[in-house]
C-alpha atoms as a PDB file:
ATOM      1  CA  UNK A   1      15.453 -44.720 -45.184  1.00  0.00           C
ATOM      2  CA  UNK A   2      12.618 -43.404 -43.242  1.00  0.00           C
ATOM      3  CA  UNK A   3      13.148 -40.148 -41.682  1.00  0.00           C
ATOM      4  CA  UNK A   4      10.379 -37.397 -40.276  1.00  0.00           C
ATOM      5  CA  UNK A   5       7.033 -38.800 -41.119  1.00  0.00           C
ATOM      6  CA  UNK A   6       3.751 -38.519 -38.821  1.00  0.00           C
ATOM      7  CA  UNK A   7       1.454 -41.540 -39.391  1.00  0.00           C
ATOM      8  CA  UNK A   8      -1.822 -42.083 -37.751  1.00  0.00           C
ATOM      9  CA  UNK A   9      -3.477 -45.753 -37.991  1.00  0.00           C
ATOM     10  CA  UNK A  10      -6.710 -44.881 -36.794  1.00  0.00           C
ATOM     11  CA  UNK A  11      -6.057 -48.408 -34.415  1.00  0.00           C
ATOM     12  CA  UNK A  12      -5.758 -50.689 -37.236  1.00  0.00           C
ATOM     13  CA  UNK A  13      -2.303 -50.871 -38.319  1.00  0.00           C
ATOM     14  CA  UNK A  14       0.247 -53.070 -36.767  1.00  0.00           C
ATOM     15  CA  UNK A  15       3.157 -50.879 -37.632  1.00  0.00           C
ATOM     16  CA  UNK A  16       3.382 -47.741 -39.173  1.00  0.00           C
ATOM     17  CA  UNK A  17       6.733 -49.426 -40.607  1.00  0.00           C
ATOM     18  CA  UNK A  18       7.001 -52.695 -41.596  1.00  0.00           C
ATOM     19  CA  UNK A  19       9.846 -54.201 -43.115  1.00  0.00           C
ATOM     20  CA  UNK A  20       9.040 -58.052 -43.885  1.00  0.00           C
ATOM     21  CA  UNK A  21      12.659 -58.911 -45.794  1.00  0.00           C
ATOM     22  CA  UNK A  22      15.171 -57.416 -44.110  1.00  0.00           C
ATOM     23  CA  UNK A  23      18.015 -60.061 -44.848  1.00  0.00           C
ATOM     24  CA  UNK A  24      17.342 -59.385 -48.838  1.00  0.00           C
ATOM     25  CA  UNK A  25      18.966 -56.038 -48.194  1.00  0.00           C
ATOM     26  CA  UNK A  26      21.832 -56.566 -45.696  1.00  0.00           C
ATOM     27  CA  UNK A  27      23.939 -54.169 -48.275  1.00  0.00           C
ATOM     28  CA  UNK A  28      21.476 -50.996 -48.340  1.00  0.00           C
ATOM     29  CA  UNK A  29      19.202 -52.197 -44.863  1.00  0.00           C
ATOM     30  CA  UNK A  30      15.940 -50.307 -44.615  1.00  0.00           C
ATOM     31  CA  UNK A  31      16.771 -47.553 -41.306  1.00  0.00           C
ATOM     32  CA  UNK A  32      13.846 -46.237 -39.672  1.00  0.00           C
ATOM     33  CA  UNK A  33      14.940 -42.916 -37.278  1.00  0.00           C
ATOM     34  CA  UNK A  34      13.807 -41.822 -33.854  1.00  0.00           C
ATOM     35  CA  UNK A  35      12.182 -38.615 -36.099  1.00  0.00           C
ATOM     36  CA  UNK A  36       8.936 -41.052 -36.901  1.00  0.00           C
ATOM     37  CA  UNK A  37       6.235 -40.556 -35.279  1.00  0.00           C
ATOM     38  CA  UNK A  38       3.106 -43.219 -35.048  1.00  0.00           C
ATOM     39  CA  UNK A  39      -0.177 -42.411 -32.709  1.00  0.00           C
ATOM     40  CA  UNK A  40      -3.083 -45.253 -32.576  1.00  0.00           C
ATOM     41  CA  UNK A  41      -0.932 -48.120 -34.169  1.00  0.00           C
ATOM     42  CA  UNK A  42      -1.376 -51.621 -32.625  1.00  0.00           C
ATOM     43  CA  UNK A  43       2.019 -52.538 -32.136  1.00  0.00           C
ATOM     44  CA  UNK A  44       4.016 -49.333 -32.582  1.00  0.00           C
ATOM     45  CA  UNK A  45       6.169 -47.598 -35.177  1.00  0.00           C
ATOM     46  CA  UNK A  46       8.080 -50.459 -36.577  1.00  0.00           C
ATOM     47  CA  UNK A  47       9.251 -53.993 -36.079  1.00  0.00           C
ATOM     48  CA  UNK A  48      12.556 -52.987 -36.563  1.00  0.00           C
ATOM     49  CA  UNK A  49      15.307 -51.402 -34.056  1.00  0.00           C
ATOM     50  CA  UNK A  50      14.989 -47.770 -34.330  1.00  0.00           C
ATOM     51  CA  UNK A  51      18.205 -45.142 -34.809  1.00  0.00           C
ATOM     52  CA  UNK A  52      18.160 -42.122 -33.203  1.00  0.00           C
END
């Protein structure tokens, strides 16, 4: 679970999140909240939907 953290990727990152094997934890899935906040990341917070 990712909840409240403030990331800055100095425009390198892709994601500040990036969960690369999601279906290997369909029982306990990896949640990422609307309470993350990225600035300067290439792609955005995470490749994954977001809750709010």
């Amino acid at each position: 679970m990712w909840r409240g953290n403030d990331c800055d990727l100095g425009g390198v990152g892709d994601y500040a999140i990036k969960i690369t094997s999601a279906s290997k934890c369909s029982g306990r899935p990896n949640v990422v909240y609307a309470s993350d906040t990225v600035t300067r990341a290439v792609s955005g917070l995470t490749n994954v939907p977001v809750r709010p």
